[in-house]
C-alpha atoms as a PDB file:
ATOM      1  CA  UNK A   1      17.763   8.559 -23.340  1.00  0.00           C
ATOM      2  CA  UNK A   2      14.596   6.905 -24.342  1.00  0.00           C
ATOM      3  CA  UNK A   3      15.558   3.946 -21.898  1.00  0.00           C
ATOM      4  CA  UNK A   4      16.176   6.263 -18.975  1.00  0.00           C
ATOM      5  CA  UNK A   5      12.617   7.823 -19.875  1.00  0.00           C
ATOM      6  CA  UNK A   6      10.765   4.438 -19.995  1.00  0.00           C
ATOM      7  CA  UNK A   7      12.277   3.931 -16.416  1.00  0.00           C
ATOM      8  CA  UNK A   8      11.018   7.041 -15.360  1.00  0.00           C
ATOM      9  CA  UNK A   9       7.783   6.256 -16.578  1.00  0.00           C
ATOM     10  CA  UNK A  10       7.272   2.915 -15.501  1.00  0.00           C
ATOM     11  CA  UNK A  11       8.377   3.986 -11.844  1.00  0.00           C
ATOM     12  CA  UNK A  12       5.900   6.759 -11.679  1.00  0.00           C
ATOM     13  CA  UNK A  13       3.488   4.008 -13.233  1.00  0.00           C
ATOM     14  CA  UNK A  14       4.054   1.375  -9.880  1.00  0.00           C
ATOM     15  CA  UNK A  15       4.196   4.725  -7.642  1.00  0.00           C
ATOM     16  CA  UNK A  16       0.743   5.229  -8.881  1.00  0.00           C
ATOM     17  CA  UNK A  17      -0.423   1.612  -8.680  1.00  0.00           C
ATOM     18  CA  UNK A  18       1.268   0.932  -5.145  1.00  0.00           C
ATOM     19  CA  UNK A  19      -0.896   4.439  -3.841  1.00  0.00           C
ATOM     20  CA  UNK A  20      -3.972   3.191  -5.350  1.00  0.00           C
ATOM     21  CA  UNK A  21      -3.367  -0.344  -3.686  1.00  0.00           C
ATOM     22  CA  UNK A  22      -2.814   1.461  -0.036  1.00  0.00           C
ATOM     23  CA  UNK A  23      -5.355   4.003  -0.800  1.00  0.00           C
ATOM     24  CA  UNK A  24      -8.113   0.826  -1.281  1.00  0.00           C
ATOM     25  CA  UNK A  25      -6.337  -1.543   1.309  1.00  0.00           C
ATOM     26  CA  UNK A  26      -7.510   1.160   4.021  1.00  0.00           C
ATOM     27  CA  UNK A  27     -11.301   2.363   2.369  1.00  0.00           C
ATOM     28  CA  UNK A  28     -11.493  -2.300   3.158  1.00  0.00           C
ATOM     29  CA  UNK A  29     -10.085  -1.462   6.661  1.00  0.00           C
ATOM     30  CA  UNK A  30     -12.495   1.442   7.222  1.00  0.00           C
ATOM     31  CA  UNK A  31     -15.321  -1.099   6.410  1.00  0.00           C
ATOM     32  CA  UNK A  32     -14.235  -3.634   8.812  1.00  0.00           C
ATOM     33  CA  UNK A  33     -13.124  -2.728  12.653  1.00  0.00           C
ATOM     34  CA  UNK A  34     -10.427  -5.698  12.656  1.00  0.00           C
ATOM     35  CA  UNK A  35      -8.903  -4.475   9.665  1.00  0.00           C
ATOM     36  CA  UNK A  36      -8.865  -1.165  10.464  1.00  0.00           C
ATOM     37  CA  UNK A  37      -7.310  -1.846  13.844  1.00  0.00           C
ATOM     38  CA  UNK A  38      -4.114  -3.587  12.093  1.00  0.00           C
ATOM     39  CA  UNK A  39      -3.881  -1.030  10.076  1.00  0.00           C
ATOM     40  CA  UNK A  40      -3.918   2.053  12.097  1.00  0.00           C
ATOM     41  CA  UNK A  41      -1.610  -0.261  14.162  1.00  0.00           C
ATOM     42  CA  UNK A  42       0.362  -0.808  11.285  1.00  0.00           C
ATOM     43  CA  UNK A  43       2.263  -3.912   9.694  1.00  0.00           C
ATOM     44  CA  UNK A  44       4.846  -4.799  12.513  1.00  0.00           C
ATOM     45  CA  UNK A  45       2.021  -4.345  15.004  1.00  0.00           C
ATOM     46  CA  UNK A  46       0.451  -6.581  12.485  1.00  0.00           C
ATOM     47  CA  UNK A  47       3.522  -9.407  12.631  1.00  0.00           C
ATOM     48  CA  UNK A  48       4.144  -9.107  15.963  1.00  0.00           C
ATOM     49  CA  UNK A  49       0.550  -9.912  16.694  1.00  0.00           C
ATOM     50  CA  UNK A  50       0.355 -12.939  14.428  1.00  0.00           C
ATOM     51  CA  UNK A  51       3.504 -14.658  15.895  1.00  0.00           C
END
């Protein structure tokens, strides 16, 4: 039981860290219009753009 409840933990943990990342990624992208272009665009936009 205690393992199961680490796991828990440590996925709500990275949930919480992989928000926070998005949540900053797009304040940068509001801050810059070529960012924020890609990004309201979103990643394959992004890819497909790039190749």
């Amino acid at each position: 039981m205690p393992v199961r409840y680490l796991s828990a933990t440590e996925a709500r943990i990275w949930s919480w860290a992989y928000w926070g990342w998005v949540v900053i990624e797009k304040y940068r992208a509001r801050r810059s219009h070529v960012k924020s272009l890609s990004w309201s665009n979103g990643h394959l936009q992004l890819y497909s753009c790039s190749h």
